[in-house]
Protein backbone atom coordinates (compact mmCIF):
# COMPACT_ATOMS: atom_id res chain seq x y z
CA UNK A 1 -94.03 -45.64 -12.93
CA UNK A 2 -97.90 -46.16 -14.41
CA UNK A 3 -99.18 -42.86 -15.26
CA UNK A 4 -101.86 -43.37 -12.59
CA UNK A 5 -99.35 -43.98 -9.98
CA UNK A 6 -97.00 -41.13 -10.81
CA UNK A 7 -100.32 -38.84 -10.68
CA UNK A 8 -101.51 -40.91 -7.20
CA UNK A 9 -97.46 -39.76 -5.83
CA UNK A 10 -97.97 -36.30 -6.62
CA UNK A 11 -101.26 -35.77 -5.06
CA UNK A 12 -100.15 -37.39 -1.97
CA UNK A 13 -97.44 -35.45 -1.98
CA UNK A 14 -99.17 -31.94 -2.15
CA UNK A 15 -102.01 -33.09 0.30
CA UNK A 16 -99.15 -33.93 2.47
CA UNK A 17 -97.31 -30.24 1.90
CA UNK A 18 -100.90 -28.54 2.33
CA UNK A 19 -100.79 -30.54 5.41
CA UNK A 20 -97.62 -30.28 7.21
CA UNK A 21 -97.39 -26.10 6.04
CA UNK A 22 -100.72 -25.76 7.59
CA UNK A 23 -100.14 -27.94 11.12
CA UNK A 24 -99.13 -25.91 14.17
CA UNK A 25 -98.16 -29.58 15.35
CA UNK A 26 -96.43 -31.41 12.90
CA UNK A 27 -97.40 -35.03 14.80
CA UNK A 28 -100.80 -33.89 14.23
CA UNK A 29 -100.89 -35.04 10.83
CA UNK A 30 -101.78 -38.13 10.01
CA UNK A 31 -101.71 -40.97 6.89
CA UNK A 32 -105.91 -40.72 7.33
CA UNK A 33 -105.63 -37.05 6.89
CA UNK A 34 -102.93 -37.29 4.17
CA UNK A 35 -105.37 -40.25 2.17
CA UNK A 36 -108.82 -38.41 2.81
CA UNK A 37 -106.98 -35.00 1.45
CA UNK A 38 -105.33 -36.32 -1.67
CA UNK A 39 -108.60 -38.65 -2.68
CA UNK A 40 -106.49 -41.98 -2.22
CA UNK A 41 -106.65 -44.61 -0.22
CA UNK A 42 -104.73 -45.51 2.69
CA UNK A 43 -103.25 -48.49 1.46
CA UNK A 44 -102.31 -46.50 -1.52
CA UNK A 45 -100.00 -44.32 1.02
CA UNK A 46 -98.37 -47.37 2.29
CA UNK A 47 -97.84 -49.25 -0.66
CA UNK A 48 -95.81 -45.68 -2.33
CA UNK A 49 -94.19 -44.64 0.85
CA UNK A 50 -94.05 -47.71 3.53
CA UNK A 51 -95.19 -45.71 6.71
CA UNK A 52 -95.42 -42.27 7.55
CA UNK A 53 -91.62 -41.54 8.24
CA UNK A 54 -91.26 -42.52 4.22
CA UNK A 55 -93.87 -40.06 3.23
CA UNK A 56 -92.22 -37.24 5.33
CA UNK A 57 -89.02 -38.26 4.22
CA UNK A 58 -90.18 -38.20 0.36
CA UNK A 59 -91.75 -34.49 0.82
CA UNK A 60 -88.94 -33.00 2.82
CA UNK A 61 -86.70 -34.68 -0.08
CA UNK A 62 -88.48 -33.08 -3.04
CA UNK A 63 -88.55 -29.94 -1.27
CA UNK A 64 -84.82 -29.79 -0.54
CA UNK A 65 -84.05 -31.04 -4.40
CA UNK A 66 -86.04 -28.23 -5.04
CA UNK A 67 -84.24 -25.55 -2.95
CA UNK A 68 -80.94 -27.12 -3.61
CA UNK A 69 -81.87 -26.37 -7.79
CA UNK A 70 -83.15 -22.87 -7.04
CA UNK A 71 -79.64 -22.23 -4.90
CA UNK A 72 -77.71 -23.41 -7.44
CA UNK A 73 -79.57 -21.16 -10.11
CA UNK A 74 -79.17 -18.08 -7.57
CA UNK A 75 -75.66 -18.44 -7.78
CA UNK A 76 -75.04 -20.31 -4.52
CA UNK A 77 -72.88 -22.72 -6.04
CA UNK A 78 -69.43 -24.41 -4.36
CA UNK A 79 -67.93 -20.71 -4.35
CA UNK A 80 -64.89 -22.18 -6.77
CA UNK A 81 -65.42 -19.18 -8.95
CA UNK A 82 -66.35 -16.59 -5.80
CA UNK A 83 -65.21 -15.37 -2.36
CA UNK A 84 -66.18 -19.30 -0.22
CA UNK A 85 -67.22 -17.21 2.70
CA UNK A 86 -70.01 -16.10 0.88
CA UNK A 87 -70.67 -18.93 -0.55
CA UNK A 88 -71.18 -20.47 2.81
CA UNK A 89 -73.14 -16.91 3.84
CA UNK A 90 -75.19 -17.68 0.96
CA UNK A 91 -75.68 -21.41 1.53
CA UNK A 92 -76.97 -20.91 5.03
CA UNK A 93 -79.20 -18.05 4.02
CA UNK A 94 -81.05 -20.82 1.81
CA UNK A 95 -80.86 -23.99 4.41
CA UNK A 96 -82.67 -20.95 6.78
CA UNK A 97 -85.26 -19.66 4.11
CA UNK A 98 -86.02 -23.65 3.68
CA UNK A 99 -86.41 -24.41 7.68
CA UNK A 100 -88.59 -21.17 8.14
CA UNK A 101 -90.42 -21.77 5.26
CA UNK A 102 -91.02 -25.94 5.62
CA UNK A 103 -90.97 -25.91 9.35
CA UNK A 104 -93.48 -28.57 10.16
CA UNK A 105 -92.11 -30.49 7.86
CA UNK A 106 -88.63 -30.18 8.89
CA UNK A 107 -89.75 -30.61 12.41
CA UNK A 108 -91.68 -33.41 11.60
CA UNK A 109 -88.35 -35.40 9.50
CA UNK A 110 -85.98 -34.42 12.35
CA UNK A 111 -88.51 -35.90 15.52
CA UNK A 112 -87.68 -39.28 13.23
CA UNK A 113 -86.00 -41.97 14.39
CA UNK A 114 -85.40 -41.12 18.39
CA UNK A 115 -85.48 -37.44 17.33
CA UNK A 116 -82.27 -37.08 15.42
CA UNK A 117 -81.72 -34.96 12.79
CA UNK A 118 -78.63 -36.10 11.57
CA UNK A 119 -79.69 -39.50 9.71
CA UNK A 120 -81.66 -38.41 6.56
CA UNK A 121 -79.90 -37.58 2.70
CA UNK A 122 -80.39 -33.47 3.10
CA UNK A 123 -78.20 -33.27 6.29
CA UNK A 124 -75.36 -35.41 4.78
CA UNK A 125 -75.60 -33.29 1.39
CA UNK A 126 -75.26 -29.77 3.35
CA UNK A 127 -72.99 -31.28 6.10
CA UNK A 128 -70.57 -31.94 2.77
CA UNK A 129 -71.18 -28.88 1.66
CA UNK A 130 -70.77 -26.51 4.16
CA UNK A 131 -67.35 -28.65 4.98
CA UNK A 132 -66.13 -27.95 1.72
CA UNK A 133 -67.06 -24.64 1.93
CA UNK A 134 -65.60 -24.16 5.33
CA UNK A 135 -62.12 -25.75 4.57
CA UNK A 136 -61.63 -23.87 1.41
CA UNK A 137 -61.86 -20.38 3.68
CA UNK A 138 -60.35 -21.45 6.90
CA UNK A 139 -58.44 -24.47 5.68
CA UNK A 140 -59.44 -28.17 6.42
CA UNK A 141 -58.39 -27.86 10.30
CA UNK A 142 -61.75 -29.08 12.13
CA UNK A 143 -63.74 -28.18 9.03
CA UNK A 144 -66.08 -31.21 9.88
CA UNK A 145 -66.74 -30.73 12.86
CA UNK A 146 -67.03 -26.14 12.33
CA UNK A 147 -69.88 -27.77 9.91
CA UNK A 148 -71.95 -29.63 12.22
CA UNK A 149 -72.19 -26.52 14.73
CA UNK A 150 -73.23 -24.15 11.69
CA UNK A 151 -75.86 -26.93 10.71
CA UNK A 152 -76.87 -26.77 14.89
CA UNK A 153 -77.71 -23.27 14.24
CA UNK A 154 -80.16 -23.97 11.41
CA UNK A 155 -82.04 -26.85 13.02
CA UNK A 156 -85.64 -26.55 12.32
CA UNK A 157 -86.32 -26.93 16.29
CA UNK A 158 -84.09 -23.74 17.13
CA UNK A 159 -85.64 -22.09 14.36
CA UNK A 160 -89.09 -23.29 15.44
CA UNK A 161 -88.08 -21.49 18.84
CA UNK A 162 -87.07 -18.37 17.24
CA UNK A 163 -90.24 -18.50 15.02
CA UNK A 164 -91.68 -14.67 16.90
CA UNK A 165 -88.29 -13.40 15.67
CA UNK A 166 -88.21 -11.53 12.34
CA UNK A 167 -86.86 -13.79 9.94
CA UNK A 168 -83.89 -10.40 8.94
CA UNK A 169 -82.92 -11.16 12.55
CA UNK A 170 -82.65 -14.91 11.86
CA UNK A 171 -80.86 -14.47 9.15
CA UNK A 172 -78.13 -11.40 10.10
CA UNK A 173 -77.86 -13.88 13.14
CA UNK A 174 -76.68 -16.75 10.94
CA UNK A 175 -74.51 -14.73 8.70
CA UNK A 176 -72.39 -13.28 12.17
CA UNK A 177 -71.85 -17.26 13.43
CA UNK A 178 -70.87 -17.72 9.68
CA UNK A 179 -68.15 -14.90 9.68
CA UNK A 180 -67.20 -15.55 12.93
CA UNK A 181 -66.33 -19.25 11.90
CA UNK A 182 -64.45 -18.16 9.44
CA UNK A 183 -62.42 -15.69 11.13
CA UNK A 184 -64.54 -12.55 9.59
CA UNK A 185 -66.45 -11.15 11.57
CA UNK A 186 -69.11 -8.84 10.04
């Protein structure tokens, strides 16, 4: 990538976080908005990211890449070397922190595409995940399916609901379900 481009990508992309952290509706922002706050044109935009859904998708992608790194580095590994229940206790606490912290944006990426949240790259890497996680505590009996309703409970929508809860709440709420699932309660 031309230095110029690479430079043009990463201004669009912050305008576009500045944006999306800032909306109280995340179908509020638009390319315009995104072009006219990161001093590029709107053709620019389209000719980097296609439409809209590929800019949302690239910013909710670097993000996650982002969390997934800082997980890994907090020790929230695949929980081969630790206790997998925490593992997946630990793994949820960090999808959660992501949705409450990016939740225009993850609202925005999972209204895509007839308003499922199921078809972009971060739900198929944490759907793996937290099936792994789950068979190596409970055993591989319904694992994939015991991941999907975890995922459910994380869904930037419910959490967008829950937003006048304290996030401790959130969060002790999510590590019960986990617990539960895994046949240890808290």
């Amino acid at each position: 990538m031309r230095a110029d481009a690479a430079r043009n990508r990463e201004a669009v992309l912050q305008a576009a976080g500045l944006l999306f952290d800032s909306a109280d509706d995340p179908a509020a922002v638009s390319m315009d908005d995104v072009a006219a706050a990161a001093g590029v044109g709107k053709g620019t935009l389209f000719r980097r990211f296609g439409d809209r859904a590929g800019l949302i998708r690239a910013l909710y992608e670097l993000r996650a890449e982002r969390m997934a790194e800082e997980s890994e580095a907090e020790g929230g590994g695949d929980g081969a070397a630790d206790d997998p229940v925490d593992a997946l206790v630990r793994a949820m606490d960090a999808l959660l922190r992501f949705k409450i912290e990016n939740r225009a944006l993850s609202r925005a990426l999972e209204s895509l595409g007839g308003g499922s949240p199921y078809t972009n790259a971060a739900y198929g890497h944490w759907h793996g995940r937290v099936t792994a996680l789950i068979a190596e505590a409970r055993g591989p009996e319904a694992a994939d399916f015991l991941a999907h309703a975890l995922l459910a409970a994380v869904r930037s929508d419910l959490v967008d609901h829950l937003a006048d809860w304290p996030d401790a709440r959130l969060k002790a709420g999510v590590e019960e379900l986990v617990r539960s699932v895994c046949g240890r309660g808290a």
